[in-house]
Structure formats: C-alpha cells, structure tokens
C-alpha atoms as a PDB file:
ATOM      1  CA  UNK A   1     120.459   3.249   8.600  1.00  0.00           C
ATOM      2  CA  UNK A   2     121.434   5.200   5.287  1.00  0.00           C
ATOM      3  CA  UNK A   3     123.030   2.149   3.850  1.00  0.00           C
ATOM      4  CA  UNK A   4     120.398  -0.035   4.930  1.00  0.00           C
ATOM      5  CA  UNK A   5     117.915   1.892   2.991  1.00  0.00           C
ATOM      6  CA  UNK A   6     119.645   2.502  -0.055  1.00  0.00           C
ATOM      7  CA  UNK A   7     120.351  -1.253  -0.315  1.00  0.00           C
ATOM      8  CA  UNK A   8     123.806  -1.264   0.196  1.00  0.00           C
ATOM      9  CA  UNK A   9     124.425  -3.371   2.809  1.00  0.00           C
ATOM     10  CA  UNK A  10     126.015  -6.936   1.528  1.00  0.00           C
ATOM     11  CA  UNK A  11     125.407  -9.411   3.983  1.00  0.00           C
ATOM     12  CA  UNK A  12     128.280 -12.241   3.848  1.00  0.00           C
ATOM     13  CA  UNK A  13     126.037 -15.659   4.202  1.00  0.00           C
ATOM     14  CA  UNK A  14     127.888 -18.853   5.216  1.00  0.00           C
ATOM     15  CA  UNK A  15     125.719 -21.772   7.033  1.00  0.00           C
ATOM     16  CA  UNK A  16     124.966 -20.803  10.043  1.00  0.00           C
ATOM     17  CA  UNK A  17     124.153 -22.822  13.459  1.00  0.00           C
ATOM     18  CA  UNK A  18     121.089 -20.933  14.226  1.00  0.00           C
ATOM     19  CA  UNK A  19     121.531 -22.523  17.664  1.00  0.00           C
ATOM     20  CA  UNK A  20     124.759 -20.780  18.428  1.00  0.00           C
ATOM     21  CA  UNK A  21     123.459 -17.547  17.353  1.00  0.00           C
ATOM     22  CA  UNK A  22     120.903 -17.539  19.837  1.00  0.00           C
ATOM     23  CA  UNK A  23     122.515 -18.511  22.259  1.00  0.00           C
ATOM     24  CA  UNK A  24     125.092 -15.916  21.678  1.00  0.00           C
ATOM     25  CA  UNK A  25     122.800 -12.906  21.328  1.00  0.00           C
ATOM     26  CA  UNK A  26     120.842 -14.191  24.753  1.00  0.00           C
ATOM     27  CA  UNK A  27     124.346 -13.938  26.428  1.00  0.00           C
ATOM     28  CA  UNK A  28     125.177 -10.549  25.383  1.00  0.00           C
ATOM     29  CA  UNK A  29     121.958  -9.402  26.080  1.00  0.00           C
ATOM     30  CA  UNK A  30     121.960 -10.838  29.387  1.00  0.00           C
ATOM     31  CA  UNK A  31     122.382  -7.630  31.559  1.00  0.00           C
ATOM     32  CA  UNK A  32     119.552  -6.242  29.656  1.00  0.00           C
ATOM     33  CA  UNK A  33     117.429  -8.712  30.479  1.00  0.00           C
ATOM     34  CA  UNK A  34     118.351  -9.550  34.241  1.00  0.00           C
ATOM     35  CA  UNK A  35     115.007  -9.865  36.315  1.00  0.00           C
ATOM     36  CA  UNK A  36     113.320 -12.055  33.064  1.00  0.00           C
ATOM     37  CA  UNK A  37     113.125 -15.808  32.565  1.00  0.00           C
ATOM     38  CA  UNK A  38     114.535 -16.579  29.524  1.00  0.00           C
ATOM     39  CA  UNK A  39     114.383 -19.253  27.565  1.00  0.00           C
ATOM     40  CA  UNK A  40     115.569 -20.976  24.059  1.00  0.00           C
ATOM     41  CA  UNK A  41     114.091 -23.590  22.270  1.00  0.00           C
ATOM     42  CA  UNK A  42     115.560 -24.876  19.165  1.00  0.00           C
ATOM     43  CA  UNK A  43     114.472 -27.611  16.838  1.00  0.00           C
ATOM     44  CA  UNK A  44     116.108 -30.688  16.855  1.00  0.00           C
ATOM     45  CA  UNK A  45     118.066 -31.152  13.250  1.00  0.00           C
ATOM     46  CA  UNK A  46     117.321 -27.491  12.617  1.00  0.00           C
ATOM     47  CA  UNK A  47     118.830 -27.019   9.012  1.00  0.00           C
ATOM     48  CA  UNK A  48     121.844 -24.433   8.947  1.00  0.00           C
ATOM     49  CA  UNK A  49     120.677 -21.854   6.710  1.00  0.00           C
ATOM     50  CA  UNK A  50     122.683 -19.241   4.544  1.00  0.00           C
ATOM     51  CA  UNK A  51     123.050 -16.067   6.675  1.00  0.00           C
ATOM     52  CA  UNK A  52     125.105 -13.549   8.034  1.00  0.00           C
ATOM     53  CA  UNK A  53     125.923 -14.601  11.395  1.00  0.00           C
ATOM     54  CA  UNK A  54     126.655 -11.086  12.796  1.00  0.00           C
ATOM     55  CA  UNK A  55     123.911  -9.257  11.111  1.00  0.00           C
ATOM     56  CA  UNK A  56     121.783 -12.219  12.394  1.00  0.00           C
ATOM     57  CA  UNK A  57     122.752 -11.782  16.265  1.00  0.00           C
ATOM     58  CA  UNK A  58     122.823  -8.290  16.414  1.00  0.00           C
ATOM     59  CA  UNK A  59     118.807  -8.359  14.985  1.00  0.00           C
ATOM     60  CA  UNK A  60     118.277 -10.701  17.933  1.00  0.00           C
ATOM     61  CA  UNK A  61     120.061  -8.769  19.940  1.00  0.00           C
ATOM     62  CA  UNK A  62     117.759  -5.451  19.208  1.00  0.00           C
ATOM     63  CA  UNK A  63     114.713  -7.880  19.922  1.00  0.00           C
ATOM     64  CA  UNK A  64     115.946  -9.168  22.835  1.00  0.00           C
ATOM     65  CA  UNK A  65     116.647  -5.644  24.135  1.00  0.00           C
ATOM     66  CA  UNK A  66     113.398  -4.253  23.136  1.00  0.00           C
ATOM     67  CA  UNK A  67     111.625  -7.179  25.024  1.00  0.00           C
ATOM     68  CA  UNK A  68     113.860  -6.614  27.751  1.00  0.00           C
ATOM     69  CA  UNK A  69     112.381  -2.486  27.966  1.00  0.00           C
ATOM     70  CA  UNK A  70     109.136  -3.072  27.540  1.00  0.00           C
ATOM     71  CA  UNK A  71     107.975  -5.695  29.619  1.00  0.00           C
ATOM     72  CA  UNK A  72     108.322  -5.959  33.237  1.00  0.00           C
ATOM     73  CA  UNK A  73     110.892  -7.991  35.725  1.00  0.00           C
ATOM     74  CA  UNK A  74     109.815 -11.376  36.196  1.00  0.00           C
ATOM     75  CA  UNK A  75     108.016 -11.804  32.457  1.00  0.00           C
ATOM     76  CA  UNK A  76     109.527 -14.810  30.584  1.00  0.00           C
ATOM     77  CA  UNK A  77     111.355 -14.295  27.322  1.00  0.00           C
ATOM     78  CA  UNK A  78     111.200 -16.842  24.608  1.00  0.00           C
ATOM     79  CA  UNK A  79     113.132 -17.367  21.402  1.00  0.00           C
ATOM     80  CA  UNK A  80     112.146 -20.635  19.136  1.00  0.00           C
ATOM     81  CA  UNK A  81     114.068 -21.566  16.321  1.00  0.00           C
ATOM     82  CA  UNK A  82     111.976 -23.847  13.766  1.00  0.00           C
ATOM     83  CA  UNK A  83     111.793 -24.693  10.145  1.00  0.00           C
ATOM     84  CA  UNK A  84     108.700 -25.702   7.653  1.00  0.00           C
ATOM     85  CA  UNK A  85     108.898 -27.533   4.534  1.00  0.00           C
ATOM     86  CA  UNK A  86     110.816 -23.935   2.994  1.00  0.00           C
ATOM     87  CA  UNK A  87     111.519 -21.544   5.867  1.00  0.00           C
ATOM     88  CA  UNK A  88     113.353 -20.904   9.006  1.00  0.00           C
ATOM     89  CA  UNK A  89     111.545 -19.604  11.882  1.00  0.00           C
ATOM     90  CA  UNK A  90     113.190 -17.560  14.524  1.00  0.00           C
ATOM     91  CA  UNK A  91     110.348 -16.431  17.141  1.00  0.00           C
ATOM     92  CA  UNK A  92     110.880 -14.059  20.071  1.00  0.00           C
ATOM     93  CA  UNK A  93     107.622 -14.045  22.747  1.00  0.00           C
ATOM     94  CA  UNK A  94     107.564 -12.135  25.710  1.00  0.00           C
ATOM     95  CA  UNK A  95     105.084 -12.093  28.279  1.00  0.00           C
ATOM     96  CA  UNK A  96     104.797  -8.160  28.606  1.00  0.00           C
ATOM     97  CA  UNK A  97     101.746  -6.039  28.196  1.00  0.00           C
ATOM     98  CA  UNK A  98     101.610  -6.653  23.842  1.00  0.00           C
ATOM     99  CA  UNK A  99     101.684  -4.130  21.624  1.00  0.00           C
ATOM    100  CA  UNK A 100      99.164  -1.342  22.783  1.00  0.00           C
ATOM    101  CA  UNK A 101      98.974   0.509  18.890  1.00  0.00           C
ATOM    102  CA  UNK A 102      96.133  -0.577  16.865  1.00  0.00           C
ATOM    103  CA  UNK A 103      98.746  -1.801  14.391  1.00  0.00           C
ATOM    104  CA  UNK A 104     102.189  -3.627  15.571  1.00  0.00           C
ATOM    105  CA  UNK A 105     104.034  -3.360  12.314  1.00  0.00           C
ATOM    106  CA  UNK A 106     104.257   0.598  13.380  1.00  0.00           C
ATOM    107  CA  UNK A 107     107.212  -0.646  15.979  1.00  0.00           C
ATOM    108  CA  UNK A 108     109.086  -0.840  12.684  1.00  0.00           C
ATOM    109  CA  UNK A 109     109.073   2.586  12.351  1.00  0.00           C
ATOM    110  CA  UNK A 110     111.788   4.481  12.724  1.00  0.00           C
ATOM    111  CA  UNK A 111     112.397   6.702  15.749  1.00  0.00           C
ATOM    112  CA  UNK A 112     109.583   4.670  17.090  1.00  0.00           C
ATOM    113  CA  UNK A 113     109.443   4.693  20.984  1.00  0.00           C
ATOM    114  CA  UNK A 114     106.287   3.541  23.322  1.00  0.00           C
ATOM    115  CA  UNK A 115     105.166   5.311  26.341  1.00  0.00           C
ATOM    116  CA  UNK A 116     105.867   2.184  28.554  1.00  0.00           C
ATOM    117  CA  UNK A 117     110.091   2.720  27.595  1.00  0.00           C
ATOM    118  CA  UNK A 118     109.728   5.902  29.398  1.00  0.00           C
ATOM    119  CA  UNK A 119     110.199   4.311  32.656  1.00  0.00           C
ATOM    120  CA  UNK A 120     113.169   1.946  30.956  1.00  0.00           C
ATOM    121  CA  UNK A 121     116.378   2.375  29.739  1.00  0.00           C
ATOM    122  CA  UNK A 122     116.750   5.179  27.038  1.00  0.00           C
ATOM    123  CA  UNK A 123     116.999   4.338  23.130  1.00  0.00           C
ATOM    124  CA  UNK A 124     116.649   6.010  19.986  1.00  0.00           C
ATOM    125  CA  UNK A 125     113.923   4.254  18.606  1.00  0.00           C
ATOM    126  CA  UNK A 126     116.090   2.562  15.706  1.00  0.00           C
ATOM    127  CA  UNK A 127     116.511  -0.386  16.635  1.00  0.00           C
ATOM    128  CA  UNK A 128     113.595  -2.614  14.959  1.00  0.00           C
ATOM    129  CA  UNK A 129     114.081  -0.386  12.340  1.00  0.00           C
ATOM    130  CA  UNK A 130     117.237  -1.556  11.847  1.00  0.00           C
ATOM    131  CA  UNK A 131     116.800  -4.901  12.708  1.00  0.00           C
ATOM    132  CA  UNK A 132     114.266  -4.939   9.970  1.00  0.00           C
ATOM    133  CA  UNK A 133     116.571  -3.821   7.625  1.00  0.00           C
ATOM    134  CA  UNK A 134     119.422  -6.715   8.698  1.00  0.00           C
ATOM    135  CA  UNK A 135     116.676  -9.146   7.993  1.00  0.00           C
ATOM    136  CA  UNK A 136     115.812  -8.102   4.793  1.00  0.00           C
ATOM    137  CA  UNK A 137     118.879  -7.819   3.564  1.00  0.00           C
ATOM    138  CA  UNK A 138     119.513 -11.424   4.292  1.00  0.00           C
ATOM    139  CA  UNK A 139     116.385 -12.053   2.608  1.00  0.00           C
ATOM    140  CA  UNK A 140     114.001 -12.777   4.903  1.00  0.00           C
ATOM    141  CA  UNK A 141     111.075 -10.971   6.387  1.00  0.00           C
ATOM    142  CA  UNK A 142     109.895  -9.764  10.142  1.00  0.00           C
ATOM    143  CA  UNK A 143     106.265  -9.912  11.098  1.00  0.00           C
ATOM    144  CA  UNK A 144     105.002  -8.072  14.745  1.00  0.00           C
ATOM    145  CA  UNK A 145     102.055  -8.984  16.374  1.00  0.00           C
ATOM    146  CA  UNK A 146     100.658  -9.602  19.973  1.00  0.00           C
ATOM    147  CA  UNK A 147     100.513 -13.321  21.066  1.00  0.00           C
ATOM    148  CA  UNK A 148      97.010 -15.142  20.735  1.00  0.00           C
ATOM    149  CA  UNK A 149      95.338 -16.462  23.756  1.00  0.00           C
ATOM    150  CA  UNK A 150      98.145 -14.735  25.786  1.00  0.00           C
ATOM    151  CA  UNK A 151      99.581 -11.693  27.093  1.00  0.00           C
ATOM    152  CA  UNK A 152     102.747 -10.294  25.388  1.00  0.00           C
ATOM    153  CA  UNK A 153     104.513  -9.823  22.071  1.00  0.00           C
ATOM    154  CA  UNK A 154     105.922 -11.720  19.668  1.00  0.00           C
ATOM    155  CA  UNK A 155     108.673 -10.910  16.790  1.00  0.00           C
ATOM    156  CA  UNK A 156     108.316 -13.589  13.921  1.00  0.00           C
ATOM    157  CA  UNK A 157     111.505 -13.792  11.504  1.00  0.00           C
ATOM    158  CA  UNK A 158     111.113 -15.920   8.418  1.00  0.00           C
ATOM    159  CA  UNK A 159     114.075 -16.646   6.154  1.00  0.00           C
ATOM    160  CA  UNK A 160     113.895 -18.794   3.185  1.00  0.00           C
ATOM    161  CA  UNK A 161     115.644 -22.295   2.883  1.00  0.00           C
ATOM    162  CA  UNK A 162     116.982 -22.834  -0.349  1.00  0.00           C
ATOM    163  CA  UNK A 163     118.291 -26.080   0.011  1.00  0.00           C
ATOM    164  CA  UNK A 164     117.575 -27.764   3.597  1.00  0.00           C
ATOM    165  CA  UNK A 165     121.007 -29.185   4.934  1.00  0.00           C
ATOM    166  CA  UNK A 166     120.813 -30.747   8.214  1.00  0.00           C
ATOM    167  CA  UNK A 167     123.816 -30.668  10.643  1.00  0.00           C
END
C-alpha cells in the first residue's frame, strides 16, 4: 500500500487478452465464490490494451472476492469486458444487497469493511483500496456505484485505448 501511494509502483504493460485475464481471475477466485452464478461476457474483437496482466487479475481478483463477501449464495456475479470509441470497460455486477452508504466511492477507503462482511469471511479492508491503486497505476480509473433498476453493485474500470488493435 506504501508504494502504491507514493507512486512507485511501475506497472510492466504488454497487450493484454482481456479475455484471458478474466477468465483467469474468475478461476482463482472460484472457491470464494462457490454458491454464486457467475458469469463472463466479453466483447467480440475486444482490442488488447496495454496493461499489466498481473496487476490487472489480481484487481479483479479483489472485486471478485469482495462480491463474493458481500452478497449472498445463489446471487449471480457478472464481469463484462467492452470498449467505446477510446476506452476499455471492465464491469463487475453482482446481484447482492448494493452499497448501503450514502456514497459508494467510500468502499475505496482504506480499512474499509461493511457490517454485512461480519457474517463472511474475514479481511482487512484493503483490498479496493488497493485495487484502486493497481488501476491507477495502469492508468485507468474505478468508479462504484449500485446498479440502476436492479439490486446489487457494480465496479466500473475504465482504461484508456491509445491505439485500438484488434486481435
């Protein structure tokens, strides 16, 4: 965390099959997530952005885990992978109760832990702190916010495309 927030951490970005990360992080997280539907949906041509591949999965991998404590057995977990004319967009959803704070950029914070993880497996509270950190140093950006029209969460990570280059 002390490297992350004095800048120091130097991501090492290659192209990346955002495809294969996913589906990578979703298989180590799969113990955590036994009892939830999950689900990946990925854009068909999705460019293959400049990333760090491990920093990459292991932010999924704190979503995925955090979705995985806070919502109950049997709610579906979603991650989409799509791009606009400029960005990449790398969506987790979960069907869980939403954020219940008034504002759900505070899950950023660190040592951050809801009442509802109580009855879950115990964490420190770092990890969308840190996963936030990963992201940015890539150069991208993480948004929080509960779904519209729905029940549940969603985790929105935006990374710039340079230069689209399609598999």
């Amino acid at each position: 965390m002390t490297r992350l927030e004095a800048g120091a951490l130097q991501p090492r970005k290659e192209r990346v099959d955002v495809g294969e990360v996913i589906a990578s992080a979703l298989s180590r997280a799969a113990r955590l997530l036994c009892g939830h539907e999950t689900a990946m949906i990925i854009e068909p041509d999705l460019p293959m952005p400049l990333l760090d591949d491990v920093l990459l999965e292991q932010a999924l991998f704190n979503i995925l885990d955090n979705a995985g404590k806070y919502t109950p057995p049997g709610t579906k977990i979603v991650v989409t992978a799509s791009s606009g004319a400029d960005t990449l967009l790398i969506r987790v959803t979960d069907g869980g109760e939403g954020f219940s704070v008034r504002d759900p950029e505070a899950a950023f914070s660190k040592f951050k832990r809801f009442k509802s993880a109580d009855r879950s497996r115990p964490g420190t509270g770092l990890g969308l702190a840190i996963t936030r950190g990963f992201i940015e140093a890539m150069g991208g950006t993480i948004v929080a916010r509960n779904r519209q029209g729905c029940s549940g969460a969603e985790l929105i990570m935006i990374f710039p495309l340079a230069e689209k280059h399609k598999k």
